[in-house]
C-alpha atoms as a PDB file:
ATOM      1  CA  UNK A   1      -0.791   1.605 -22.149  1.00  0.00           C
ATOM      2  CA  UNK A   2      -3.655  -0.942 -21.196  1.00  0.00           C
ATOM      3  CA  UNK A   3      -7.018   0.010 -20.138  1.00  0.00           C
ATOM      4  CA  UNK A   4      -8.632  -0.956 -17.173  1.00  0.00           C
ATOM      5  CA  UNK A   5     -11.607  -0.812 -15.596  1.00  0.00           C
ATOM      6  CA  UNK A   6     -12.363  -2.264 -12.242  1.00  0.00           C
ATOM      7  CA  UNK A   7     -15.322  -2.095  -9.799  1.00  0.00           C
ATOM      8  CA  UNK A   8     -13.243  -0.487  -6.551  1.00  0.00           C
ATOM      9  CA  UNK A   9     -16.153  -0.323  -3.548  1.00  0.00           C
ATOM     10  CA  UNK A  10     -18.557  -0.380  -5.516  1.00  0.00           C
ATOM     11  CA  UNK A  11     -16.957   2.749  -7.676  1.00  0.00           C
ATOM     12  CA  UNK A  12     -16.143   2.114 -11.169  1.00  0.00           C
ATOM     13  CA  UNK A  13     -13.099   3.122 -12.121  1.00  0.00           C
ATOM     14  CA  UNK A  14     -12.000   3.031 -15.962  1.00  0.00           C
ATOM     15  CA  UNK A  15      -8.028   4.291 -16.731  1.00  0.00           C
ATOM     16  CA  UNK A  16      -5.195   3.532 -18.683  1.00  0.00           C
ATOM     17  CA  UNK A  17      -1.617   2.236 -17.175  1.00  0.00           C
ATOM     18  CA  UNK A  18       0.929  -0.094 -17.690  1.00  0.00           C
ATOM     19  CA  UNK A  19       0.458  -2.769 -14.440  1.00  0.00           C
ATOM     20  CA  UNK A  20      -0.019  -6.063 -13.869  1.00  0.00           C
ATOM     21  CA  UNK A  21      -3.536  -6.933 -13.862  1.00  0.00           C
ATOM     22  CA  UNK A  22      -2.988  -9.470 -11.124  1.00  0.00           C
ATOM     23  CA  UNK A  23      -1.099  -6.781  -8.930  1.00  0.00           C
ATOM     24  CA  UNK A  24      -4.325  -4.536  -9.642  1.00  0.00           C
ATOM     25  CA  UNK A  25      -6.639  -7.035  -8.645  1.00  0.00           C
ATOM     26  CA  UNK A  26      -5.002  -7.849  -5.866  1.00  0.00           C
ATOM     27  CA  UNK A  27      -4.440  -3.844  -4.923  1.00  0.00           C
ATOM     28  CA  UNK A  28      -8.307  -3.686  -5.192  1.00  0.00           C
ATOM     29  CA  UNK A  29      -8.922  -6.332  -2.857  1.00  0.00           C
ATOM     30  CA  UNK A  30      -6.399  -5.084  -0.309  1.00  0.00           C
ATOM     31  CA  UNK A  31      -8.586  -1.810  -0.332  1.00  0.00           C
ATOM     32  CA  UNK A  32     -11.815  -3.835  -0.133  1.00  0.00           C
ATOM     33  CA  UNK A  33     -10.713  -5.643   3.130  1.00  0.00           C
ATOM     34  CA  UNK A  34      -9.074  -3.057   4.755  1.00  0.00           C
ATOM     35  CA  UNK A  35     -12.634  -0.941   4.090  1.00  0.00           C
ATOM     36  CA  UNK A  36     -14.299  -3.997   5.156  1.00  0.00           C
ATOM     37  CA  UNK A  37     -12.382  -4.011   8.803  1.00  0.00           C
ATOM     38  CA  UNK A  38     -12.720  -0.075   9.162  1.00  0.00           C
ATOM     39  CA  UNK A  39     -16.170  -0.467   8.241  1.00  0.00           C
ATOM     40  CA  UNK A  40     -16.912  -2.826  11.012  1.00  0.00           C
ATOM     41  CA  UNK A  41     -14.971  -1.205  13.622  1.00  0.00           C
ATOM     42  CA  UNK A  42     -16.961   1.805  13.179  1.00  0.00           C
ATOM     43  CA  UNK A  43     -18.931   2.740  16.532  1.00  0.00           C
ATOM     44  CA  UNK A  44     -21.570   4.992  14.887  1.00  0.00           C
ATOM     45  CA  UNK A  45     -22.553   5.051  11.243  1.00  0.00           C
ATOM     46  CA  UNK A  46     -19.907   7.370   9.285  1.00  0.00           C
ATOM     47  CA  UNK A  47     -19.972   8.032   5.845  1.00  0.00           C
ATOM     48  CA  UNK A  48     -18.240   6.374   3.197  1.00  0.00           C
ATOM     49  CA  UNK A  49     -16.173   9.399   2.430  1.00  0.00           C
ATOM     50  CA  UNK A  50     -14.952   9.713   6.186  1.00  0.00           C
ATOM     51  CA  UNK A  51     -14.352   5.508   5.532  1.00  0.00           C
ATOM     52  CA  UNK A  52     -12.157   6.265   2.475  1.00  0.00           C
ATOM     53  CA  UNK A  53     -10.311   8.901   4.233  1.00  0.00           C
ATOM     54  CA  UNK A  54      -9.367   6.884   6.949  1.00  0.00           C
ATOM     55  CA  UNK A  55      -8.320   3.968   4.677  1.00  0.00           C
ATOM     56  CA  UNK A  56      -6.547   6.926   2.665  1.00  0.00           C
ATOM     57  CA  UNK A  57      -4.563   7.126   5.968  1.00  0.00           C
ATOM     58  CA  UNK A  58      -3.871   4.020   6.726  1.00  0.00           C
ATOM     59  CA  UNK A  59      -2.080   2.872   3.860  1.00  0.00           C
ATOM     60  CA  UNK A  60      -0.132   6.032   3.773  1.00  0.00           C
ATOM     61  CA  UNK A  61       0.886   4.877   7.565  1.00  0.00           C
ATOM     62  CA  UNK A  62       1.809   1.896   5.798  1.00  0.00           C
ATOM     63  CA  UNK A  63       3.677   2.850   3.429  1.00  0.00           C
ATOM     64  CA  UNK A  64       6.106   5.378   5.441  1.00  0.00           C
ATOM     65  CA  UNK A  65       6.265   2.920   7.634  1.00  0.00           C
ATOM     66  CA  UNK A  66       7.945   0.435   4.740  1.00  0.00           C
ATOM     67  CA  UNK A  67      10.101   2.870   4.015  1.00  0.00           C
ATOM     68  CA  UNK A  68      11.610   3.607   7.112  1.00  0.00           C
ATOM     69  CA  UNK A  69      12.339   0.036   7.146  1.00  0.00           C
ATOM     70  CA  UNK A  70      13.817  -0.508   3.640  1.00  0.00           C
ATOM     71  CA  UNK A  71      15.734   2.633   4.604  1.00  0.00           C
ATOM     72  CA  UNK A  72      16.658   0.842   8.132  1.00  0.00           C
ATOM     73  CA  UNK A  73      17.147  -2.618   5.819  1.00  0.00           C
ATOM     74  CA  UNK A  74      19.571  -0.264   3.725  1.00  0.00           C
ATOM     75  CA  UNK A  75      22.176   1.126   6.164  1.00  0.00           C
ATOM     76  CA  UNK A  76      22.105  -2.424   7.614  1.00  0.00           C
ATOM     77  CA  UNK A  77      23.521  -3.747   4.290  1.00  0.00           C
ATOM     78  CA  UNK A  78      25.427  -0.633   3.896  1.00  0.00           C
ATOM     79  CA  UNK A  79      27.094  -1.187   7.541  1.00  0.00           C
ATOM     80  CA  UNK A  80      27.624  -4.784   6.803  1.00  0.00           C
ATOM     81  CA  UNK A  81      29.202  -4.314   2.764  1.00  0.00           C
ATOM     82  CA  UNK A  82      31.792  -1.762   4.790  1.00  0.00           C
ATOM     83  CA  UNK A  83      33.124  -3.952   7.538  1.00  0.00           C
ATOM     84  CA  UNK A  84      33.723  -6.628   4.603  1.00  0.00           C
ATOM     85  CA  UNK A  85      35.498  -4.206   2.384  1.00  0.00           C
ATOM     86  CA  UNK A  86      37.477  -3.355   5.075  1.00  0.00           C
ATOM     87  CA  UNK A  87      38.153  -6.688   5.892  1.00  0.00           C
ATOM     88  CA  UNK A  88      39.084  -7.513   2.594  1.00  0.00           C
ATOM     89  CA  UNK A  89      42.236  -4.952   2.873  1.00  0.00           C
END
C-alpha cells in the first residue's frame, strides 16, 4: 500500500491505500469546493463541524442518488439485452 498524506481543509490527513493519487487529489478538491459553496451559503456563522456534516450529507445524497441511476441504467440494458434475445429466436 502507498502512503499518503494530504492537507484536506486545512486537516492533515496521513494514511495508507492503494488509489490513484490523481483520483485523490482530485477527491480532495471536490470536498474543498463543495465546503467552499456551503460555506458561503451559510446565513449565520456555523461551525466547521456543522460545515463538514452537511458536506458529509451531501455527497451521501450524491451518491444514492448515482446509484439509483446505475441501477435505473441497469434494468434499461437488462430490458433492452431481453427483447434482442428474444428477437434472436
Amino acid at each position: 500500500m502507498q502512503n499518503h498524506s494530504l492537507n484536506v481543509l486545512g486537516q492533515v490527513l496521513s494514511f495508507k491505500a492503494e488509489v490513484d493519487p490523481d483520483r485523490l487529489k482530485e477527491a480532495r478538491q471536490m470536498l474543498e469546493n463543495r465546503f467552499a459553496i456551503l460555506k458561503r451559503h451559510g446565513r449565520t456563522i456555523i461551525s466547521k463541524e456543522k460545515l463538514l456534516t452537511f458536506l458529509a450529507l451531501a455527497l451521501a445524497d450524491d451518491l444514492l442518488q448515482s446509484q439509483e441511476e446505475l441501477r435505473e441504467a441497469e434494468k434499461k440494458v437488462w430490458k433492452i439485452m431481453t427483447q434482442i434475445d428474444s428477437n434472436m429466436m
